[in-house]
C-alpha atoms as a PDB file:
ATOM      1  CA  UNK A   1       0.000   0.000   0.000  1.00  0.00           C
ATOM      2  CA  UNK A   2       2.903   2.468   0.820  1.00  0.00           C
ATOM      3  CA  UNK A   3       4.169   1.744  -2.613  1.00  0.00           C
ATOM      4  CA  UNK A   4       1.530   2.173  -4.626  1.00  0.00           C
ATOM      5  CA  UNK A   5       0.714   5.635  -2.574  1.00  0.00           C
ATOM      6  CA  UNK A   6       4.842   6.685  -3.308  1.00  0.00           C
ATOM      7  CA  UNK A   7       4.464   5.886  -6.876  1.00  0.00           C
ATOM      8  CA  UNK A   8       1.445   7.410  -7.789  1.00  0.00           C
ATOM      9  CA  UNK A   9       2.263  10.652  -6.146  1.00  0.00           C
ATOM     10  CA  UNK A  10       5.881  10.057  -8.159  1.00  0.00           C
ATOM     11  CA  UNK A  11       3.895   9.465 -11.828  1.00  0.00           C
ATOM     12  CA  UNK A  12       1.697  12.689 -10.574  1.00  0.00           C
ATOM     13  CA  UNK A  13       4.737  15.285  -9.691  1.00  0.00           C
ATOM     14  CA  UNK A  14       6.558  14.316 -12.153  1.00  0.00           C
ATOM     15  CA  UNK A  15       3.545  14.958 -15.033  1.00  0.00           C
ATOM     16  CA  UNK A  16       3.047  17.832 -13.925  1.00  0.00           C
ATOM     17  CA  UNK A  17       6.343  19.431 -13.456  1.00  0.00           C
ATOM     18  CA  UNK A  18       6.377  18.563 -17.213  1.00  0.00           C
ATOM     19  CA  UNK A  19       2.764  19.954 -17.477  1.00  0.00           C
ATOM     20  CA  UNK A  20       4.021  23.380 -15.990  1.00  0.00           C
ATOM     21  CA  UNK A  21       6.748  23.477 -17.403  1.00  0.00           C
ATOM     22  CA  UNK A  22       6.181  23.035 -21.061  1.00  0.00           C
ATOM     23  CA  UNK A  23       2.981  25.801 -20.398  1.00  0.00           C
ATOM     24  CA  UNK A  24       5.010  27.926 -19.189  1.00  0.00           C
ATOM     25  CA  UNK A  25       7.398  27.538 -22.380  1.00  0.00           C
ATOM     26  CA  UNK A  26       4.563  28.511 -24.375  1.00  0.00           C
ATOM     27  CA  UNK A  27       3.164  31.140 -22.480  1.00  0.00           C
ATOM     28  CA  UNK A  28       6.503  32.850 -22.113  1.00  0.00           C
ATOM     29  CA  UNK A  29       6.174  34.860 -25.465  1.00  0.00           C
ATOM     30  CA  UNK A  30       9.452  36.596 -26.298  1.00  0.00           C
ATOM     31  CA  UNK A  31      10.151  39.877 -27.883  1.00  0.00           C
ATOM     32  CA  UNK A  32      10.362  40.079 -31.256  1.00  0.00           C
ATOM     33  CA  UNK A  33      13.442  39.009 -33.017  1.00  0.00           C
ATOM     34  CA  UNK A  34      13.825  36.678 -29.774  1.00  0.00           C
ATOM     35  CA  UNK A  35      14.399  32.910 -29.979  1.00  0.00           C
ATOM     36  CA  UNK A  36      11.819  31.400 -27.825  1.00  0.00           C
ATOM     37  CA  UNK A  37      14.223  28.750 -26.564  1.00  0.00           C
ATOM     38  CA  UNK A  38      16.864  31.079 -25.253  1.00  0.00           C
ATOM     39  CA  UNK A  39      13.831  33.079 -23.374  1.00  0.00           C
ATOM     40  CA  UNK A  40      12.321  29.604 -22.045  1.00  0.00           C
ATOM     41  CA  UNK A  41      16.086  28.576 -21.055  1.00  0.00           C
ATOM     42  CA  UNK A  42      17.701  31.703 -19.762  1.00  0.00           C
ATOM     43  CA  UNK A  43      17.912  32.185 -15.954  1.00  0.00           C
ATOM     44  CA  UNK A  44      16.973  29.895 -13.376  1.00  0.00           C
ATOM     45  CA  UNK A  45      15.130  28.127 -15.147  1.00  0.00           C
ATOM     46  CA  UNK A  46      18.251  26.854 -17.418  1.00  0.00           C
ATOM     47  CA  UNK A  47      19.238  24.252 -14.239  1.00  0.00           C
ATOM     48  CA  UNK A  48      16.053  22.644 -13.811  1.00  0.00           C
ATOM     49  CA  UNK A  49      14.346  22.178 -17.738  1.00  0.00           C
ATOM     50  CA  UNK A  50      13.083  18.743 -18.564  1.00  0.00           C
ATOM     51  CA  UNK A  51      16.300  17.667 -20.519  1.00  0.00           C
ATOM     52  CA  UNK A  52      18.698  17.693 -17.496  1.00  0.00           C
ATOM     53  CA  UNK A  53      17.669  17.524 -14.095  1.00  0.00           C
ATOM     54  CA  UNK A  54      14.039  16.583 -15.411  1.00  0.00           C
ATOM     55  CA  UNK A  55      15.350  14.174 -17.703  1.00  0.00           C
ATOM     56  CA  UNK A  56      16.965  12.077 -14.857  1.00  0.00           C
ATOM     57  CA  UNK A  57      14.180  12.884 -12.415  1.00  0.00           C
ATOM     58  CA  UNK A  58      11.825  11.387 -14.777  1.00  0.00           C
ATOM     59  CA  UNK A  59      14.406   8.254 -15.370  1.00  0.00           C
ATOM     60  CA  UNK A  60      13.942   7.412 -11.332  1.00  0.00           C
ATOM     61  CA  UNK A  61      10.452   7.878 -11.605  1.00  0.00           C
ATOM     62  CA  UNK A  62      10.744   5.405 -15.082  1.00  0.00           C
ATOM     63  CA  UNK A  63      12.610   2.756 -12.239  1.00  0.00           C
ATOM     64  CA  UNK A  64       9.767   3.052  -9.884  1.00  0.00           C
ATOM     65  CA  UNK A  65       7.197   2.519 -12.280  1.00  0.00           C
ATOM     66  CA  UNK A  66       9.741  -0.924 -13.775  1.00  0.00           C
ATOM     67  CA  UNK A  67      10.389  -2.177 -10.060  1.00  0.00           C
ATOM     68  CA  UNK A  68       7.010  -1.976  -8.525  1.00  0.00           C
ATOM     69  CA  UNK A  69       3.748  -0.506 -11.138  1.00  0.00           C
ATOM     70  CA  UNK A  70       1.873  -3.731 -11.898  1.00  0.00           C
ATOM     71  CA  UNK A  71       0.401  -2.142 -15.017  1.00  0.00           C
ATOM     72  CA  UNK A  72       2.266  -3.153 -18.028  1.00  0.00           C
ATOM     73  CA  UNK A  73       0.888   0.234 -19.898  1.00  0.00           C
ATOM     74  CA  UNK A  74       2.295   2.659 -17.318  1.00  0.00           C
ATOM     75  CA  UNK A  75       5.586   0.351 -17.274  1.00  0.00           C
ATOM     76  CA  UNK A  76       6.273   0.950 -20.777  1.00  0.00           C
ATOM     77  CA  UNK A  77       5.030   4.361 -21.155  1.00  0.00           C
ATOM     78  CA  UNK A  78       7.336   5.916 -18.859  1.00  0.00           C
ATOM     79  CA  UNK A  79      10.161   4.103 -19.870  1.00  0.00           C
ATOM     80  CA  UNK A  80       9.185   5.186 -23.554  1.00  0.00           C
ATOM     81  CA  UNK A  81       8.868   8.629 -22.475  1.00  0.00           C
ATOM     82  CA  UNK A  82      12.073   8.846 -21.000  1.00  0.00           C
ATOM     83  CA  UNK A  83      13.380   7.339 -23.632  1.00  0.00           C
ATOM     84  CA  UNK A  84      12.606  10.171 -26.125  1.00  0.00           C
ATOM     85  CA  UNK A  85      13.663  12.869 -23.961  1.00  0.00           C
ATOM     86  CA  UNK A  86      17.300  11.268 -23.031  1.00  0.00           C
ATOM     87  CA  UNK A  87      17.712  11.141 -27.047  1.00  0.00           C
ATOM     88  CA  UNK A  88      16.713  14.703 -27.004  1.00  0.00           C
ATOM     89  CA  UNK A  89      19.167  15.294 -24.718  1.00  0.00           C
ATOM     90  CA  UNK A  90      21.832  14.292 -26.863  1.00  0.00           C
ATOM     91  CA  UNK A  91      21.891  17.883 -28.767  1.00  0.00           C
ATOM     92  CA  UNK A  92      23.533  19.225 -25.835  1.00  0.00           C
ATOM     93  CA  UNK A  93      26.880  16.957 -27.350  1.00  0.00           C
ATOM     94  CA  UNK A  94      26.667  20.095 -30.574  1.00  0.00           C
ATOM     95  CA  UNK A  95      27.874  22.289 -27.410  1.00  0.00           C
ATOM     96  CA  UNK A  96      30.293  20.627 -25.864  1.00  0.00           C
ATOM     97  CA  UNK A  97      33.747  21.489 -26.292  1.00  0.00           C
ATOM     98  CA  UNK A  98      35.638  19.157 -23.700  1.00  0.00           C
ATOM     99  CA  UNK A  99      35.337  15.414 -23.648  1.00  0.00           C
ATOM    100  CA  UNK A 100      34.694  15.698 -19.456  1.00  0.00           C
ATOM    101  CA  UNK A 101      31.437  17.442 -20.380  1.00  0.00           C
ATOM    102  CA  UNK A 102      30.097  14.084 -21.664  1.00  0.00           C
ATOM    103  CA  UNK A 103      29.704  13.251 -17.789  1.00  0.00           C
ATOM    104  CA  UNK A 104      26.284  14.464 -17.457  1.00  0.00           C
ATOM    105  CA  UNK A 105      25.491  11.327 -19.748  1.00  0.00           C
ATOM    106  CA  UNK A 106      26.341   9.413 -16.601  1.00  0.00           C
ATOM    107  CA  UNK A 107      23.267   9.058 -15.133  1.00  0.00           C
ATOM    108  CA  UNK A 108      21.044   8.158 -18.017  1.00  0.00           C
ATOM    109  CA  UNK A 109      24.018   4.913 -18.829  1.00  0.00           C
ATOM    110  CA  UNK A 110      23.115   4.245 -14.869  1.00  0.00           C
ATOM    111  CA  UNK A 111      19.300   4.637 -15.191  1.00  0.00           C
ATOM    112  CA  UNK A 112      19.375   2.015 -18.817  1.00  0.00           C
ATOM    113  CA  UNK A 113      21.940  -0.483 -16.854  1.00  0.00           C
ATOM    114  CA  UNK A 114      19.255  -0.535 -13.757  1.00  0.00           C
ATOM    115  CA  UNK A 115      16.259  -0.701 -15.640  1.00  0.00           C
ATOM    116  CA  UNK A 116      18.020  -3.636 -17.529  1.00  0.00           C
ATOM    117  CA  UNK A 117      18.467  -5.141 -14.076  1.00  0.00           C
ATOM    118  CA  UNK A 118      15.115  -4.667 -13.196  1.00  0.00           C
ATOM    119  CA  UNK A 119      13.608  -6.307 -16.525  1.00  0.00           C
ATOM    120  CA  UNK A 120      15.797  -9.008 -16.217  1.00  0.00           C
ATOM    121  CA  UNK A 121      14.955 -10.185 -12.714  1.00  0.00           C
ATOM    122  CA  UNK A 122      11.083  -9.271 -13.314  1.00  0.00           C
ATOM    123  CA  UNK A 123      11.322 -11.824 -16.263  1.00  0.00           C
ATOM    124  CA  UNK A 124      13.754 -14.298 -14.239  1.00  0.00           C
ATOM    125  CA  UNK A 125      10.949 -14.551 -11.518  1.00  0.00           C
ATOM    126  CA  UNK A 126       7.946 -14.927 -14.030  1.00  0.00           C
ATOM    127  CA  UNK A 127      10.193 -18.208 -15.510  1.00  0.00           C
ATOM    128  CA  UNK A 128      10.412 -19.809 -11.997  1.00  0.00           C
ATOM    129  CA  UNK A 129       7.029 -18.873 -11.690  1.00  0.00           C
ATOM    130  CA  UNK A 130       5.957 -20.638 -14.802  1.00  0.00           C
ATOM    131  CA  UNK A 131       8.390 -23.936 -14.206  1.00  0.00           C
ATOM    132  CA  UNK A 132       6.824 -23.936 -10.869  1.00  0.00           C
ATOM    133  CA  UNK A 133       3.503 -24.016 -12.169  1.00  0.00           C
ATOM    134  CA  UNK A 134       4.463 -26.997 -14.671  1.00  0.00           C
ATOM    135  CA  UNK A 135       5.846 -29.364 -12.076  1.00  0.00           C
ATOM    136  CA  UNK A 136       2.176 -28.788  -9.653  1.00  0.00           C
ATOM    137  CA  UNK A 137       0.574 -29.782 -12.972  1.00  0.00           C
END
């Protein structure tokens, strides 16, 4: 019960700080002759956008959902999700100048290798579960 409580109110911050944060990319109009990116991205708001610190809050909240969600829909769809927006990511490498700056990679090779981990063990336990179920027959 206290997992199911932690991981919906995980799957529901973590919607809408995308929610609220993608309106408030559109509402944010910028002058003209302004690049609506660099207004969305300048400031504060540059540390926390959805394709750094989002991008690896919504990879924990992707483990969650693999370890304990027992809906295969909500599995796959946040794991899809964060799929897209680590590739998205990857236009950050167009800016990088030293090869150290690749580091911030890090954490999405950690999230793949655990949800990996995860997938495996979730399908090692359904075999024993099946072989099980063959010898009671």
């Amino acid at each position: 019960m206290k997992r199911n409580k932690l991981l919906t109110a995980a799957n529901a911050a973590i919607i809408m700080y995308y929610m609220v944060f993608f309106l408030w990319a559109k509402l944010s109009e910028p002058d003209e002759g302004e690049s609506v990116v660099l207004t969305a991205y300048s400031g504060f708001i540059a540390y926390i956008n959805p394709f750094t610190i989002g991008a690896y809050l919504l990879g924990v909240v992707a483990l969650l959902n693999l370890k304990y969600c027992q809906s295969k829909i909500y599995r796959i769809a946040f794991f899809v999700f964060y799929c897209i927006i680590a590739v998205c990511t990857l236009v950050a490498i167009m800016g990088m100048t030293y090869w150290w700056e690749l580091f911030m990679y890090a954490p999405h090779v950690i999230i793949i290798a655990a949800a990996i981990m995860i997938m495996s063990r979730r399908n090692d336990k359904k075999r024993e579960d099946l072989q099980g179920r063959d010898k009671d027959e």
